[in-house]
N, C-alpha and C. Protein backbone atom coordinates (compact mmCIF):
# COMPACT_ATOMS: atom_id res chain seq x y z
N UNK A 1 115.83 84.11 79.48
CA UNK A 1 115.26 83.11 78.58
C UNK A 1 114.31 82.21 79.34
N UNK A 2 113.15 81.95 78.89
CA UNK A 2 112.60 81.24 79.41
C UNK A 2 112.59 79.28 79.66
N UNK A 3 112.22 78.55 80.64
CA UNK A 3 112.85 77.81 80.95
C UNK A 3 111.49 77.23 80.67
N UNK A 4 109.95 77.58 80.89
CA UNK A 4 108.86 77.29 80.77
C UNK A 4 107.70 77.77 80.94
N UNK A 5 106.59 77.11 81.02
CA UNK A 5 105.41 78.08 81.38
C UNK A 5 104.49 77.36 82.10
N UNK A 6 103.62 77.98 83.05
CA UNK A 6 102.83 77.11 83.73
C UNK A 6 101.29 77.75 83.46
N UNK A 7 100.54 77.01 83.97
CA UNK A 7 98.89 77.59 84.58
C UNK A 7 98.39 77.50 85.84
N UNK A 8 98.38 79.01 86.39
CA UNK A 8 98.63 78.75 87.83
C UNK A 8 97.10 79.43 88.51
N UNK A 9 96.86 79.01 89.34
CA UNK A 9 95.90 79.09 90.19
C UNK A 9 96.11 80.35 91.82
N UNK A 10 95.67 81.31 91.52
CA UNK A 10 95.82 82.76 92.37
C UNK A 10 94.53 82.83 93.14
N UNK A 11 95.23 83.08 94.72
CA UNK A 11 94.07 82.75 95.51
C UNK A 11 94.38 84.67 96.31
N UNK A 12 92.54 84.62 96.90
CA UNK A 12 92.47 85.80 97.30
C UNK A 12 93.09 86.60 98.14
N UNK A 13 93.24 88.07 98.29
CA UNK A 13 94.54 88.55 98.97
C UNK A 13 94.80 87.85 100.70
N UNK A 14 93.34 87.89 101.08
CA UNK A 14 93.95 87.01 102.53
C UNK A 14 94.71 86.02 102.44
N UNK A 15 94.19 85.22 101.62
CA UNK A 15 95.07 84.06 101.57
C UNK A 15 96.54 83.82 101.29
N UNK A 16 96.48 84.72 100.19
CA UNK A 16 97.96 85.09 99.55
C UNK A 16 98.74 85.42 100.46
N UNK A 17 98.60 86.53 101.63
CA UNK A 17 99.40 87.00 102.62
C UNK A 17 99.65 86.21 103.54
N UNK A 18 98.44 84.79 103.79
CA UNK A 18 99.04 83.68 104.82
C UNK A 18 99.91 83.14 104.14
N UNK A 19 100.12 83.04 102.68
CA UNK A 19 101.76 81.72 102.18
C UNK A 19 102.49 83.24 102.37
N UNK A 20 102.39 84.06 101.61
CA UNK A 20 103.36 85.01 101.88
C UNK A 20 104.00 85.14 103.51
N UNK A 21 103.05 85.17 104.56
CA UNK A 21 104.32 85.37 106.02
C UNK A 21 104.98 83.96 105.77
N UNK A 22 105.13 82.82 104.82
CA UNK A 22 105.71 81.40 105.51
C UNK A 22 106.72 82.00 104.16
N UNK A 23 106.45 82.74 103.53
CA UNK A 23 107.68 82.66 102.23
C UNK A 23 108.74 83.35 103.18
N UNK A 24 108.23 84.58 103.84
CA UNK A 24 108.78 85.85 104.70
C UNK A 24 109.65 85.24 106.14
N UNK A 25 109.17 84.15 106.72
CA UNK A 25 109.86 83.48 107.87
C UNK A 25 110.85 82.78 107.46
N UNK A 26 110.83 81.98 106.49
CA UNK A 26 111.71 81.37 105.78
C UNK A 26 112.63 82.36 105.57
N UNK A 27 112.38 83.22 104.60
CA UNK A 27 113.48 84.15 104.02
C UNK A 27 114.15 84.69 105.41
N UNK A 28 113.40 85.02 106.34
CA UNK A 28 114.22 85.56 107.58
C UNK A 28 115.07 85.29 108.20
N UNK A 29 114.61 83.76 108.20
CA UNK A 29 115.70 82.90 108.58
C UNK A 29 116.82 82.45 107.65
N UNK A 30 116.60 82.59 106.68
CA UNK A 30 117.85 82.70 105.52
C UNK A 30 117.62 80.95 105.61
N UNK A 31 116.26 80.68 105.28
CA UNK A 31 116.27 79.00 104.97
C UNK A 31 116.23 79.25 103.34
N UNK A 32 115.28 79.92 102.98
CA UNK A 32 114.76 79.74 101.53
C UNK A 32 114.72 80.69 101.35
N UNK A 33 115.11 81.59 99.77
CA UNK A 33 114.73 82.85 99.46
C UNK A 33 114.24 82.50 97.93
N UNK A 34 114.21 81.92 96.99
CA UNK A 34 114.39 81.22 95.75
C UNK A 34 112.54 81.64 95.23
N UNK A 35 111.46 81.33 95.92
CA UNK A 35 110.32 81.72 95.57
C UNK A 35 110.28 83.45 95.58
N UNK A 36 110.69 84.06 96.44
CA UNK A 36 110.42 85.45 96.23
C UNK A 36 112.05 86.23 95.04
N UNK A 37 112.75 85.28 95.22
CA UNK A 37 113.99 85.93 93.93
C UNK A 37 113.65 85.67 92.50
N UNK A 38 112.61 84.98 92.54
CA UNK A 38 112.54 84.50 91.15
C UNK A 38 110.56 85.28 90.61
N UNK A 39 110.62 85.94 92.01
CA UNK A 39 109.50 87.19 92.12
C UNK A 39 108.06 86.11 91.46
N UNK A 40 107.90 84.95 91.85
CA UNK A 40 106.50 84.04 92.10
C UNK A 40 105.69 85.27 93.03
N UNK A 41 104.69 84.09 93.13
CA UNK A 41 103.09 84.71 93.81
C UNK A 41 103.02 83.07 94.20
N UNK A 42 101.82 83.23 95.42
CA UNK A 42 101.60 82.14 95.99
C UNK A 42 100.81 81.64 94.99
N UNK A 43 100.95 80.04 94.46
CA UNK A 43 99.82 79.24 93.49
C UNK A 43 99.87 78.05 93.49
N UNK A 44 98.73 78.01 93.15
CA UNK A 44 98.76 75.98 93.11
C UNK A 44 99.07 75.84 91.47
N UNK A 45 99.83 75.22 91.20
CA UNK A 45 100.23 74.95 89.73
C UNK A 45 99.28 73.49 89.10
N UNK A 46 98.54 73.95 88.06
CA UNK A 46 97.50 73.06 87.11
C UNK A 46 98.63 72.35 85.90
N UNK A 47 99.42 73.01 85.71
CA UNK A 47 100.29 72.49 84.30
C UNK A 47 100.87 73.35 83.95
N UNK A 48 102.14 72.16 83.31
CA UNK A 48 103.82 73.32 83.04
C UNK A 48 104.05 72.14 81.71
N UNK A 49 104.38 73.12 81.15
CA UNK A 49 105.38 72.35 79.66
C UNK A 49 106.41 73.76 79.52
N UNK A 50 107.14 72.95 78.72
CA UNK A 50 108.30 73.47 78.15
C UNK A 50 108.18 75.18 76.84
N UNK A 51 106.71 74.10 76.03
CA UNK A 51 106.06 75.01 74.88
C UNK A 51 105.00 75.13 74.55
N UNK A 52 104.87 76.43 74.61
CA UNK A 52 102.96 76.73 74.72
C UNK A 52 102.51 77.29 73.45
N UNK A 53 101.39 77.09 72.88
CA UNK A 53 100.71 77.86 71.79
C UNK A 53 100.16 79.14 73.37
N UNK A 54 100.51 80.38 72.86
CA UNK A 54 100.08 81.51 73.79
C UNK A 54 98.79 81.35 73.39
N UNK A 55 98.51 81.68 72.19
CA UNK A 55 97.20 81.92 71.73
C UNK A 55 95.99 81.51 72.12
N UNK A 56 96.52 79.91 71.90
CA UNK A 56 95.21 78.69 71.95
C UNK A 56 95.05 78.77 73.59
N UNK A 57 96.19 78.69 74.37
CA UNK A 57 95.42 78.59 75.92
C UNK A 57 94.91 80.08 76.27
N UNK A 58 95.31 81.12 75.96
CA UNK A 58 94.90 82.03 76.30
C UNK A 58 93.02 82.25 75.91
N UNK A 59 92.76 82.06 74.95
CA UNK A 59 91.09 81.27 75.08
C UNK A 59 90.76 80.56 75.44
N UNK A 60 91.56 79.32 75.70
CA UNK A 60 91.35 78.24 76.35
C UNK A 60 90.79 78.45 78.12
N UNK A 61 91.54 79.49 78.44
CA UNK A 61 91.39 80.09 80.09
C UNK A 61 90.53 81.13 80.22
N UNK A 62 90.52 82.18 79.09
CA UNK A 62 89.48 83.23 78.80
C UNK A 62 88.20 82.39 79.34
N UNK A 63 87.66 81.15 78.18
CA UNK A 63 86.22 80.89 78.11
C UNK A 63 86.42 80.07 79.53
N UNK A 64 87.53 79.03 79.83
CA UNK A 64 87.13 78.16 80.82
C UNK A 64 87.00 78.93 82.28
N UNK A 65 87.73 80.13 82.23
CA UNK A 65 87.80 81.51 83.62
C UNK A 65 86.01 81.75 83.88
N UNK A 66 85.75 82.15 82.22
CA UNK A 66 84.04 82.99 82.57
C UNK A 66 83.36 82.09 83.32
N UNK A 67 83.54 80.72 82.97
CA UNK A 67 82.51 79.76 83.27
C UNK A 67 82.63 79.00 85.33
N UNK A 68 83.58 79.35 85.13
CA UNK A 68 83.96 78.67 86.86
C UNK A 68 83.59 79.78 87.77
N UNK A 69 83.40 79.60 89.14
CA UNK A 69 83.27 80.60 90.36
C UNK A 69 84.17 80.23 91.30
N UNK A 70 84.80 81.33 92.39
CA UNK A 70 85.99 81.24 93.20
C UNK A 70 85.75 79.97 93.82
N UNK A 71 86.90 79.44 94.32
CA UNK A 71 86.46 77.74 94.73
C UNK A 71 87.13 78.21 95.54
N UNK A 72 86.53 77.66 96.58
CA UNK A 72 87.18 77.32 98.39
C UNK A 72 88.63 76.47 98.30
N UNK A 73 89.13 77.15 99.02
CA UNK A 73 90.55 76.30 99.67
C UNK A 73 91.22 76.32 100.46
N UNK A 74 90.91 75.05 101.28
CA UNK A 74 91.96 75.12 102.57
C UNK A 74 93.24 74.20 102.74
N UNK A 75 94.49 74.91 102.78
CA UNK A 75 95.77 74.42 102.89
C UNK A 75 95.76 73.39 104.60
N UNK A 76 95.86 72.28 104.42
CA UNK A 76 95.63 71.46 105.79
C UNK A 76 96.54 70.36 106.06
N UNK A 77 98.06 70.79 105.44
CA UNK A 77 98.78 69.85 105.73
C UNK A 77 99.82 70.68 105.00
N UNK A 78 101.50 70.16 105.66
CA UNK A 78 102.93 70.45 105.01
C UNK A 78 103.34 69.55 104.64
N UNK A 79 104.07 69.76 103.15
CA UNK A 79 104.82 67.90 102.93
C UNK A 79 105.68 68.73 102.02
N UNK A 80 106.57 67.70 101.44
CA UNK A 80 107.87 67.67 100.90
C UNK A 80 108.29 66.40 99.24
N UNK A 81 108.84 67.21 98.45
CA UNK A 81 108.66 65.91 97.48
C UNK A 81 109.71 65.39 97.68
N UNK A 82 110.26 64.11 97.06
CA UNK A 82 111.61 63.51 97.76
C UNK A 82 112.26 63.59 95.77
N UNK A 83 112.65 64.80 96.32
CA UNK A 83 113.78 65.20 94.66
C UNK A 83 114.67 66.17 95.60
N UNK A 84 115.38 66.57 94.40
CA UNK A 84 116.87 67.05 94.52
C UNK A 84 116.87 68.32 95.37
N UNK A 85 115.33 68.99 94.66
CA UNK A 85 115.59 70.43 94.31
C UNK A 85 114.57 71.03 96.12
N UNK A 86 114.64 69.71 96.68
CA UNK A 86 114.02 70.36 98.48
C UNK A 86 113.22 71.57 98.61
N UNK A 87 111.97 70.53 97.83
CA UNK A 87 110.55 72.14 97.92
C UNK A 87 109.92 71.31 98.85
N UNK A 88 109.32 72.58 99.73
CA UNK A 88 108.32 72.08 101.23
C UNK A 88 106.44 73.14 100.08
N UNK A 89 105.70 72.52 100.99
CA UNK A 89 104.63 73.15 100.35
C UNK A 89 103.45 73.13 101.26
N UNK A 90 102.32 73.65 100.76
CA UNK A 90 101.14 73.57 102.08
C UNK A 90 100.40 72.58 100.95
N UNK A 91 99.78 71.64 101.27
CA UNK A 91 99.01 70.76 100.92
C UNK A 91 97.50 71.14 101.21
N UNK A 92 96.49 71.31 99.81
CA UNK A 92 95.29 71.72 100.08
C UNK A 92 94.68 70.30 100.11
N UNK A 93 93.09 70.41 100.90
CA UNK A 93 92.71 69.24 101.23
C UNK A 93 92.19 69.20 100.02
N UNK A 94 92.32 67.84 99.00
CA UNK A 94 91.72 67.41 98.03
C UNK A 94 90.29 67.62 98.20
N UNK A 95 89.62 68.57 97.99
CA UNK A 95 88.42 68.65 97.50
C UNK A 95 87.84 68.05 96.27
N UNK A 96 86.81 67.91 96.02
CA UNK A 96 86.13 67.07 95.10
C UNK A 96 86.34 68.24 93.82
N UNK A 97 85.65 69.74 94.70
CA UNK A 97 85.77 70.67 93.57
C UNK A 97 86.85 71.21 92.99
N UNK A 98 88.21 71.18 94.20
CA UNK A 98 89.17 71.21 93.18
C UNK A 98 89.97 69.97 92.40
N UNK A 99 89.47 68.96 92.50
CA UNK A 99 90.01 67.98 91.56
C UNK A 99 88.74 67.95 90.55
N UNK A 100 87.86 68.52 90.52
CA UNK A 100 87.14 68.72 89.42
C UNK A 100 87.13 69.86 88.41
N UNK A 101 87.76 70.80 89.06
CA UNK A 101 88.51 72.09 88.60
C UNK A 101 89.39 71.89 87.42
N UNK A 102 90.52 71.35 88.08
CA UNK A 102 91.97 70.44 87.60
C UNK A 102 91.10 69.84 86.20
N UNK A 103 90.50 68.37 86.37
CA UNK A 103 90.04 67.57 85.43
C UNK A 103 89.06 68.57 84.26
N UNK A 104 88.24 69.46 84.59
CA UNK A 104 87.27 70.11 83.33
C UNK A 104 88.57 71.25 82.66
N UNK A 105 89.73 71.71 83.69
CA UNK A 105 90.53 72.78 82.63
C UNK A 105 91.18 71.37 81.67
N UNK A 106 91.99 70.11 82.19
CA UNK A 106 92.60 69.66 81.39
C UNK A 106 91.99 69.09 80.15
N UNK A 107 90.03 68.50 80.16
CA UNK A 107 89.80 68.34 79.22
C UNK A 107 89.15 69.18 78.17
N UNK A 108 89.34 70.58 78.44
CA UNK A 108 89.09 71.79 77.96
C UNK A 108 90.17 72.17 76.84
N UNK A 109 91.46 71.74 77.77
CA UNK A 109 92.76 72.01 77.13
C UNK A 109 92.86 70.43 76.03
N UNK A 110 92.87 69.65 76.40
CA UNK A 110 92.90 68.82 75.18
C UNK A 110 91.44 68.84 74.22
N UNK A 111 90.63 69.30 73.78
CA UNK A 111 89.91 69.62 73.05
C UNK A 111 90.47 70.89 72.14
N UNK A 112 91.41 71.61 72.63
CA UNK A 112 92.30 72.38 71.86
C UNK A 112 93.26 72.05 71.51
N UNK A 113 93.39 70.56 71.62
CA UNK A 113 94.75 70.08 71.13
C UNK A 113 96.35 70.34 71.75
N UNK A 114 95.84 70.64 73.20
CA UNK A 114 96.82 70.95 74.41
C UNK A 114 97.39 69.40 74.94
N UNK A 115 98.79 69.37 75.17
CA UNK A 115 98.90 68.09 75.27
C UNK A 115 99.25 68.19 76.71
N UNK A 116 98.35 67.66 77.77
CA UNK A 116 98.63 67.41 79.12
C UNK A 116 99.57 66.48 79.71
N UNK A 117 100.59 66.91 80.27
CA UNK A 117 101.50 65.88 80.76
C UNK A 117 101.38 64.66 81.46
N UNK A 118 101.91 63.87 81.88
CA UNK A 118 101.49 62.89 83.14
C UNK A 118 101.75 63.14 84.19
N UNK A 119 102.07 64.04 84.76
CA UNK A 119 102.28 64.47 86.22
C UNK A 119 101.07 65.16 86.16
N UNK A 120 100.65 65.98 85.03
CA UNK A 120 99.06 67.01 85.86
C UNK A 120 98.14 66.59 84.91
N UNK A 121 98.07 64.97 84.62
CA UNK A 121 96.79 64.52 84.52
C UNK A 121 95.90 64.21 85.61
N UNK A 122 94.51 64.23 85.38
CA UNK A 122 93.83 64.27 86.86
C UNK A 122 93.87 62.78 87.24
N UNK A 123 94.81 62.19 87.07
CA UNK A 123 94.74 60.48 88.00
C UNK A 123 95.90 60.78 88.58
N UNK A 124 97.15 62.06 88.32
CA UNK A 124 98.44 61.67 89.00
C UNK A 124 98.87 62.73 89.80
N UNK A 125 97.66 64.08 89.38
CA UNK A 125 97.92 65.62 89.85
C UNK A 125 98.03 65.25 91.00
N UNK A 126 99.28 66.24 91.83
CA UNK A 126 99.15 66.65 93.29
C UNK A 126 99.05 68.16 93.17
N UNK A 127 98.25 68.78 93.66
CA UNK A 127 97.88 69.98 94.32
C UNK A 127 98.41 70.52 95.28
N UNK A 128 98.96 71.33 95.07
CA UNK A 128 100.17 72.29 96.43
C UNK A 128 100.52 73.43 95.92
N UNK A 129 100.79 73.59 97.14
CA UNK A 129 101.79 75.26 96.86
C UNK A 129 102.56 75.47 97.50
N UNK A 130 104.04 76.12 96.90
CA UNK A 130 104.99 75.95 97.17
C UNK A 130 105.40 76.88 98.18
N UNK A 131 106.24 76.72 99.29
CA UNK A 131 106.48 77.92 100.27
C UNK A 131 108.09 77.96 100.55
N UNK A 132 108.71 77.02 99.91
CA UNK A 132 110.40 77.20 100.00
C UNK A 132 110.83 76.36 98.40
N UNK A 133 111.61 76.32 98.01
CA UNK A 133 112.26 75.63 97.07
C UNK A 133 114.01 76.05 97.50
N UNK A 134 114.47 74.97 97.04
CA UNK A 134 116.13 74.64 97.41
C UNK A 134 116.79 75.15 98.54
N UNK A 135 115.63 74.48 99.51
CA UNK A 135 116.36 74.38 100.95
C UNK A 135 117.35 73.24 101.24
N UNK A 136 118.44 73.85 101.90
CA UNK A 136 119.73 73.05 102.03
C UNK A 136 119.02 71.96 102.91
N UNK A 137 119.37 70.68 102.50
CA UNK A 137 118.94 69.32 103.18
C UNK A 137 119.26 69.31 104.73
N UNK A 138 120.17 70.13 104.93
CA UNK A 138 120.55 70.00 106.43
C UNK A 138 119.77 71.13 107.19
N UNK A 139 118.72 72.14 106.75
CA UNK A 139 118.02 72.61 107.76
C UNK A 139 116.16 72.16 106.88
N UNK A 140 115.93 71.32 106.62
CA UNK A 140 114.84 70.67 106.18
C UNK A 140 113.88 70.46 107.72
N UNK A 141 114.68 69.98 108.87
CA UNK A 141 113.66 69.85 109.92
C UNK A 141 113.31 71.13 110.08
N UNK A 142 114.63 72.27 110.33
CA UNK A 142 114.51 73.28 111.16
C UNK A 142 112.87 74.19 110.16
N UNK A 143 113.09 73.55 108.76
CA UNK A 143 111.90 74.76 107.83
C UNK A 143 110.67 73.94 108.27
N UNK A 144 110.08 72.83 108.50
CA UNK A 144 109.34 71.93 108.49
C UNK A 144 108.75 72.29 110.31
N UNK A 145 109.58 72.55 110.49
CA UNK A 145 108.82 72.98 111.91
C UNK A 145 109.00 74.25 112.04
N UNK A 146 109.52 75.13 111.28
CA UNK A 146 108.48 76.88 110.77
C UNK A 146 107.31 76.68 110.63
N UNK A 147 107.25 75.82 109.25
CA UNK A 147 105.83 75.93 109.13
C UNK A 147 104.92 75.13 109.91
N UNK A 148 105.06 74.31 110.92
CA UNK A 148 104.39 73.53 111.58
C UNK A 148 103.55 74.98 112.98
N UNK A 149 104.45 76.07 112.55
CA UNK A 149 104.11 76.99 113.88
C UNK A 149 103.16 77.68 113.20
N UNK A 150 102.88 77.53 111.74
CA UNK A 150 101.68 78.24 111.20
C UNK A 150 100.08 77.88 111.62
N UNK A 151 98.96 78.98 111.85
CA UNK A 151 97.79 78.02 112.01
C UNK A 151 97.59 77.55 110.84
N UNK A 152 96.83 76.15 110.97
CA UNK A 152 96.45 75.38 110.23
C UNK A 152 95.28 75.22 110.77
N UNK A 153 94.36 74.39 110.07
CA UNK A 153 94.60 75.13 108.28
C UNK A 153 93.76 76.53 108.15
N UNK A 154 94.67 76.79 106.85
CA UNK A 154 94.54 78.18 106.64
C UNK A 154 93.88 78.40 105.04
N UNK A 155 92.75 78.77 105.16
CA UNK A 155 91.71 78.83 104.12
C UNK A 155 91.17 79.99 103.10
N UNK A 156 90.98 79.96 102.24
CA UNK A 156 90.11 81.19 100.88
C UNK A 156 89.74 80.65 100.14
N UNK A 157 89.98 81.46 99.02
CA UNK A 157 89.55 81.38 97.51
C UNK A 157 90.49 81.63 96.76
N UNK A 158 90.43 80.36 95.64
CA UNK A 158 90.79 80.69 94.41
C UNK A 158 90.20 81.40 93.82
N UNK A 159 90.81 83.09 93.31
CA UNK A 159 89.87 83.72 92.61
C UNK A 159 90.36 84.18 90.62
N UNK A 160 91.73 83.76 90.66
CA UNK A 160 92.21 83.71 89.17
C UNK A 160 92.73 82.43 88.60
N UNK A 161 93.27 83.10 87.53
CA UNK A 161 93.82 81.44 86.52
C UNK A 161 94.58 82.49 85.58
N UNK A 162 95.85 82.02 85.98
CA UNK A 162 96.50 82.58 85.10
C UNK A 162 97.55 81.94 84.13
N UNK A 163 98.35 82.46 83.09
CA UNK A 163 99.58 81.85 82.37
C UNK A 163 100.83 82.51 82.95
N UNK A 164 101.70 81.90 82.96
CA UNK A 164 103.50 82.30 83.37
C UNK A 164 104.24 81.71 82.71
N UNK A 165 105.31 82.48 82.51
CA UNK A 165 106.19 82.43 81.97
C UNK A 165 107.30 82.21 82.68
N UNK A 166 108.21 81.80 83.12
CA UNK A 166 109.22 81.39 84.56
C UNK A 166 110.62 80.97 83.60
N UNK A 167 111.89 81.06 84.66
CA UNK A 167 111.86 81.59 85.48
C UNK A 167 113.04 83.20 85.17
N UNK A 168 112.89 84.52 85.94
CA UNK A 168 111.63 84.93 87.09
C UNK A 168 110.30 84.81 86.00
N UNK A 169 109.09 84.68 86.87
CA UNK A 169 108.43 84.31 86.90
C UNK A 169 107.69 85.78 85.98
N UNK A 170 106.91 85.98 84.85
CA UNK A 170 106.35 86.71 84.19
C UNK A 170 104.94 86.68 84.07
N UNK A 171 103.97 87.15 84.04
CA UNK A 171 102.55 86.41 84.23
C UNK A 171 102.09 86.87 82.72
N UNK A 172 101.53 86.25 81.96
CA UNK A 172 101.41 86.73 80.47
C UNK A 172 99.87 87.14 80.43
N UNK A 173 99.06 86.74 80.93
CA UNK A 173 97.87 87.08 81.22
C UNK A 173 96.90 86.43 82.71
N UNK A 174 96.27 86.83 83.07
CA UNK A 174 94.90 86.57 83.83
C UNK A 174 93.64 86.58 84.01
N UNK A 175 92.78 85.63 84.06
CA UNK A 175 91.65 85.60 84.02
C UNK A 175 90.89 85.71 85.36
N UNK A 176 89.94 86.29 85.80
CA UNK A 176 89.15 86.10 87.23
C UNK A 176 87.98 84.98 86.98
N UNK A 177 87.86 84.19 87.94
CA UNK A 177 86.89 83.37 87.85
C UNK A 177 85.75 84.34 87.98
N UNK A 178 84.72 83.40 87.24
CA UNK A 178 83.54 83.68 87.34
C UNK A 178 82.88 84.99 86.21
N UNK A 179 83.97 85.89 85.60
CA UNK A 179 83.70 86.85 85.09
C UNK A 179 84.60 87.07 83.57
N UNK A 180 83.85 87.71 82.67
CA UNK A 180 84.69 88.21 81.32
C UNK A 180 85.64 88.94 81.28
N UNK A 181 85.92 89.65 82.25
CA UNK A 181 87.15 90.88 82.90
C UNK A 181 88.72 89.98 82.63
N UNK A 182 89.53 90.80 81.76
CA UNK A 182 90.71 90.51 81.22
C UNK A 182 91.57 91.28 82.45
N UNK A 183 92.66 90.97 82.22
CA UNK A 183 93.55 91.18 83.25
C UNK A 183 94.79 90.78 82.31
N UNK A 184 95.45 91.74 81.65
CA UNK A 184 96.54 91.48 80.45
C UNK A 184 98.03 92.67 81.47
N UNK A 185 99.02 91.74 81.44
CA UNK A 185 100.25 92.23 82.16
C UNK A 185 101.12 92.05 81.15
């Protein structure tokens, strides 16, 4: 049953395979396994609600996909939110273009009558991606200095936009930036 849905941001295979070895060290070490059990992909998450019109965002991302081109991104910092559920993440450097990214999908989406939350409005969005979720509080240093052994920073492209369905994680469709090319799973 689904728990929610997000709009997630899919970056190119190099890139993908640098969060992927920090999902893979983690898991090795039996710190975190929770992102690859629940069968995610590395993404920066734009917005999650509870209940989605499929329909309306799925044009909503169609037209706003054709119109954008892959945007640069470099992950240049590790941080941690201070909640229950002990997710570590790579922090991309706030670019102008991706907080302008963020701000033209959300007022794209409320012109369709999409109601944007207050956590991923563009005055409160944080931008990350996740590389552990519900790591036990007592090896939090030991994951935090895994990833501190990663090079940094570690850089690509965003090259999709997709919808999910979570959790495990289902992808209901995808769009490629820059192009009309559907991508239906």
């Amino acid at each position: 049953m689904s728990q929610g849905y997000a709009i997630e941001l899919y970056f190119d295979p190099a890139l993908e395979n640098q969060v992927l070895k920090a999902w893979n060290v983690l898991a090795r070490r039996q710190i975190s396994t929770q992102l690859i059990e629940i069968e995610s992909r590395p993404h920066i998450t734009l917005f999650t609600s509870p209940f989605v019109d499929i329909a309306k965002l799925e044009n909503v991302l169609r037209n706003f996909a054709a119109k954008q081109e892959p945007l640069a991104v470099s992950f240049s910092s590790i941080g941690s939110f201070p909640s229950d559920s002990n997710v570590l993440f790579l922090g991309p450097t706030p670019s102008l273009s991706l907080l302008q990214f963020h701000s033209q999908l959300c007022d794209a989406m409320k012109k369709e009558g999409v109601e944007v939350g207050d956590e991923q409005r563009p005055d409160t969005w944080i931008p990350y991606c996740s590389v552990a979720e519900e790591v036990p509080k007592t090896r939090m240093a030991e994951a935090f200095t895994v990833l501190r052994d990663l090079k940094m920073p570690v850089s690509g492209y965003v090259v999709e936009v997709s919808l999910v369905e979570y959790s495990p994680v289902r992808e209901l469709f995808s769009f490629t930036l820059g192009t009309h090319h559907i991508s239906e799973i």
